[in-house]
C-alpha atoms as a PDB file:
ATOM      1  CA  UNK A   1     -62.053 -22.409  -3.641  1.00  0.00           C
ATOM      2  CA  UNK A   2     -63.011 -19.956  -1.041  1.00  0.00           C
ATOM      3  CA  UNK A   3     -61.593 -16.934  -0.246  1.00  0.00           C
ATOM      4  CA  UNK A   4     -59.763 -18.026   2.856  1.00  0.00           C
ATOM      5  CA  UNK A   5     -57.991 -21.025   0.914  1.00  0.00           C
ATOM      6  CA  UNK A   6     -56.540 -18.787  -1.613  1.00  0.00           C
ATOM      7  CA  UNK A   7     -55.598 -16.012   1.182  1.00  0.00           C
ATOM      8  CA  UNK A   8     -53.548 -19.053   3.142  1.00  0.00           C
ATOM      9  CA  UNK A   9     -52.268 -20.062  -0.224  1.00  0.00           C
ATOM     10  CA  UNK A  10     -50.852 -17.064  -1.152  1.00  0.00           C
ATOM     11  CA  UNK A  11     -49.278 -16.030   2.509  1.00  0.00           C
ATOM     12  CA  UNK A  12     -47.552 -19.890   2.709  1.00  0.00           C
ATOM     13  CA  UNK A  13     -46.147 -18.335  -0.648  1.00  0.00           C
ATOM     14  CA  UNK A  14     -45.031 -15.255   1.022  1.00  0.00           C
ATOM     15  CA  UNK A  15     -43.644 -17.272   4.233  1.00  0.00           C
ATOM     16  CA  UNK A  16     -41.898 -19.617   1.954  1.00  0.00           C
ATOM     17  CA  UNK A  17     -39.855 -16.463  -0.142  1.00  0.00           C
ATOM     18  CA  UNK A  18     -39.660 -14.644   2.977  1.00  0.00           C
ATOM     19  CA  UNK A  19     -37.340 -17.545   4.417  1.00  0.00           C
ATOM     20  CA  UNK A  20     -35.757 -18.071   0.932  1.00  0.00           C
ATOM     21  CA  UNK A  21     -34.818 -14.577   0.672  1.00  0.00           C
ATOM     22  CA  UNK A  22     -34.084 -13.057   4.723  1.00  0.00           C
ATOM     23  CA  UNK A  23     -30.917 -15.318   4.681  1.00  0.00           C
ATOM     24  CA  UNK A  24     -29.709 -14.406   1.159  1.00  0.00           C
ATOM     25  CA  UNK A  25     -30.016 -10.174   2.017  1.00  0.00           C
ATOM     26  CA  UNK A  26     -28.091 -10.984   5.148  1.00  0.00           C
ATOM     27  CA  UNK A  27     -25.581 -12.511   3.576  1.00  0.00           C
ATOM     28  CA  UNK A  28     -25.632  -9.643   0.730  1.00  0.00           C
ATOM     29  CA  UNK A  29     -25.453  -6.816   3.336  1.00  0.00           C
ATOM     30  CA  UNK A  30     -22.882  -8.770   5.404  1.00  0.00           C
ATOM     31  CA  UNK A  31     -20.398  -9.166   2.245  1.00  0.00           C
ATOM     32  CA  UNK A  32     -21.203  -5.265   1.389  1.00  0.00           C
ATOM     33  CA  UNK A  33     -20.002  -4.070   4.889  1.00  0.00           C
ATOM     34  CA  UNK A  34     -16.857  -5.887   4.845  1.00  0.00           C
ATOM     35  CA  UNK A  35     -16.030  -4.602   1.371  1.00  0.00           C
ATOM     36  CA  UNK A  36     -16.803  -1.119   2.325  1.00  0.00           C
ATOM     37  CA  UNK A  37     -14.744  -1.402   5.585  1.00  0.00           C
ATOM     38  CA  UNK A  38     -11.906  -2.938   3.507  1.00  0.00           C
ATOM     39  CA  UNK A  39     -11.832   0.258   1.574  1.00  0.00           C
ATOM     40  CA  UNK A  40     -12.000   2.868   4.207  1.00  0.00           C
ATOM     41  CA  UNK A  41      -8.527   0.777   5.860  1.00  0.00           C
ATOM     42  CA  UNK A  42      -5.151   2.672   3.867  1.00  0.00           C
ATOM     43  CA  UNK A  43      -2.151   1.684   5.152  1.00  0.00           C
ATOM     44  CA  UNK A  44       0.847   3.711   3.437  1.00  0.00           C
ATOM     45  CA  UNK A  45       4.639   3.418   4.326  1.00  0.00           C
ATOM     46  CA  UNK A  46       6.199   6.732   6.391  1.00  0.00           C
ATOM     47  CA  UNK A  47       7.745   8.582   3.394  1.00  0.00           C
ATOM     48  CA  UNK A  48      11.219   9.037   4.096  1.00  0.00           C
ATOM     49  CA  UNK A  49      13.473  12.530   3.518  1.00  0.00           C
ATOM     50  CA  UNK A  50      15.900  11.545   1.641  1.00  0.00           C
ATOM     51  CA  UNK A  51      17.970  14.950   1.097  1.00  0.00           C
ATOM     52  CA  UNK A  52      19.471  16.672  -1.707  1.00  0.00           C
ATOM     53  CA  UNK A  53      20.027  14.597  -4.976  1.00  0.00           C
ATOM     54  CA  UNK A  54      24.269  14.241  -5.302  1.00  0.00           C
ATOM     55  CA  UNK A  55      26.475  12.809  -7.483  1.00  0.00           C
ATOM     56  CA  UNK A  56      29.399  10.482  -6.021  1.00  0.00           C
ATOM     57  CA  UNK A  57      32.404  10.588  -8.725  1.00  0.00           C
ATOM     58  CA  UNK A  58      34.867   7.736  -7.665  1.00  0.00           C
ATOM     59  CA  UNK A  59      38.747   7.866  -8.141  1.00  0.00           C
ATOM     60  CA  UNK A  60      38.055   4.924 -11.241  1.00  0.00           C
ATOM     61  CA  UNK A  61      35.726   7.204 -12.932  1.00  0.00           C
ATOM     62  CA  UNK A  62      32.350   5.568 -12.535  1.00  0.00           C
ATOM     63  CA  UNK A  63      29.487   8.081 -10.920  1.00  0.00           C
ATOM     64  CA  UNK A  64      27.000   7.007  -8.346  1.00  0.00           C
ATOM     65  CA  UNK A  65      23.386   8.637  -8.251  1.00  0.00           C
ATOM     66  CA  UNK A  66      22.064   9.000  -4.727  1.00  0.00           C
ATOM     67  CA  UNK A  67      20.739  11.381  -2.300  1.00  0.00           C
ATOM     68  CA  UNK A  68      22.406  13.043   0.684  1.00  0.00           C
ATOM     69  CA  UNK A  69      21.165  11.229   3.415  1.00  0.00           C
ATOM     70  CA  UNK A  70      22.197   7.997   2.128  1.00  0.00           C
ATOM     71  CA  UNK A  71      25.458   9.188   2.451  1.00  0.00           C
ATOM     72  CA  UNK A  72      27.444   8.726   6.065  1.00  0.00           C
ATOM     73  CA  UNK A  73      30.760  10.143   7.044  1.00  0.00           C
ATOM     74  CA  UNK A  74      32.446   7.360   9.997  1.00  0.00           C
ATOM     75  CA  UNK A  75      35.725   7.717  10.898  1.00  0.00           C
ATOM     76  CA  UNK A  76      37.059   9.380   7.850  1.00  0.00           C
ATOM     77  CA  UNK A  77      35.539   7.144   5.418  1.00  0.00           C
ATOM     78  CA  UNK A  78      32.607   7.762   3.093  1.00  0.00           C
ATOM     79  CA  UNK A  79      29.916   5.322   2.634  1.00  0.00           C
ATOM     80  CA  UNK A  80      26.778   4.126   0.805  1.00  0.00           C
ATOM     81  CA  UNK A  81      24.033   3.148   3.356  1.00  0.00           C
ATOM     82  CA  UNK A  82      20.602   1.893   1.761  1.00  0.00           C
ATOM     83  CA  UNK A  83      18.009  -0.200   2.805  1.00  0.00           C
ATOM     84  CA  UNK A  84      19.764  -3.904   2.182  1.00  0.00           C
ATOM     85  CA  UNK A  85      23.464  -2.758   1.030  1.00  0.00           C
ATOM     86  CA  UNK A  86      26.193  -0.893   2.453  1.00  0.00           C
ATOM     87  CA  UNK A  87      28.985   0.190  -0.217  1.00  0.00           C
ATOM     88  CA  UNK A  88      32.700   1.941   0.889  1.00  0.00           C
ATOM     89  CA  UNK A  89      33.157   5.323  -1.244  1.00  0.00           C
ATOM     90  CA  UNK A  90      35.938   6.708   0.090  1.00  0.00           C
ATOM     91  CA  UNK A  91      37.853   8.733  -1.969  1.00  0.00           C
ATOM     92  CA  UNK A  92      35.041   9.678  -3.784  1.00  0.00           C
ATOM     93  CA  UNK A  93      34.729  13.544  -4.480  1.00  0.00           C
ATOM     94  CA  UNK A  94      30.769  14.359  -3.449  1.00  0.00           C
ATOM     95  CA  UNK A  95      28.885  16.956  -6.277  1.00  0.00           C
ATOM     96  CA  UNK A  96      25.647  18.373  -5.422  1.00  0.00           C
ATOM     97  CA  UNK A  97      24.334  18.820  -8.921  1.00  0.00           C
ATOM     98  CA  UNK A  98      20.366  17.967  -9.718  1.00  0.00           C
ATOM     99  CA  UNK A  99      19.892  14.893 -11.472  1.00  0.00           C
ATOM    100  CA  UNK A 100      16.868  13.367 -13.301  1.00  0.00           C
ATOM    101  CA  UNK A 101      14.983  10.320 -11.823  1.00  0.00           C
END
């Protein structure tokens, strides 16, 4: 074997990983950029001020824990307004002591 059969032996060798291998390190940094761009995306809610912690003693005698600007005064009436519920507290007497979570 002469020296220019083994030299085109051993570059079809290196064509034939060179194909084998380009696509597979494309697809490798491809996946690794869209990982790393995943991470760099945060997406956090808008904290909300939610007021002084109060306590809400009703004319039965239960107690409701909330915070003050959950609290609404309309028309003479007191009520609850969260996120998915809206509760009447009227007649409730409103104490602004510090509660623990």
């Amino acid at each position: 074997m002469s020296r220019s059969e083994k030299y085109s032996l051993k570059s079809s060798r290196f064509i034939k990983k060179r194909y084998f291998l380009a696509p597979i390190l494309f697809i490798a940094i491809i996946a690794g950029l869209y990982y790393y761009s995943k991470s760099l995306i945060i997406i956090e809610a808008p904290k909300k001020e939610l007021g002084e912690k109060i306590i809400i003693e009703l004319p039965s005698g239960d107690q409701i824990f909330t915070y003050e600007n959950l609290i609404v005064n309309e028309d003479g009436r007191l009520y609850y307004k969260g996120e998915r519920n809206e509760l009447d507290l009227t007649g409730g007497i409103v104490l602004y002591e510090d509660w623990e979570d």
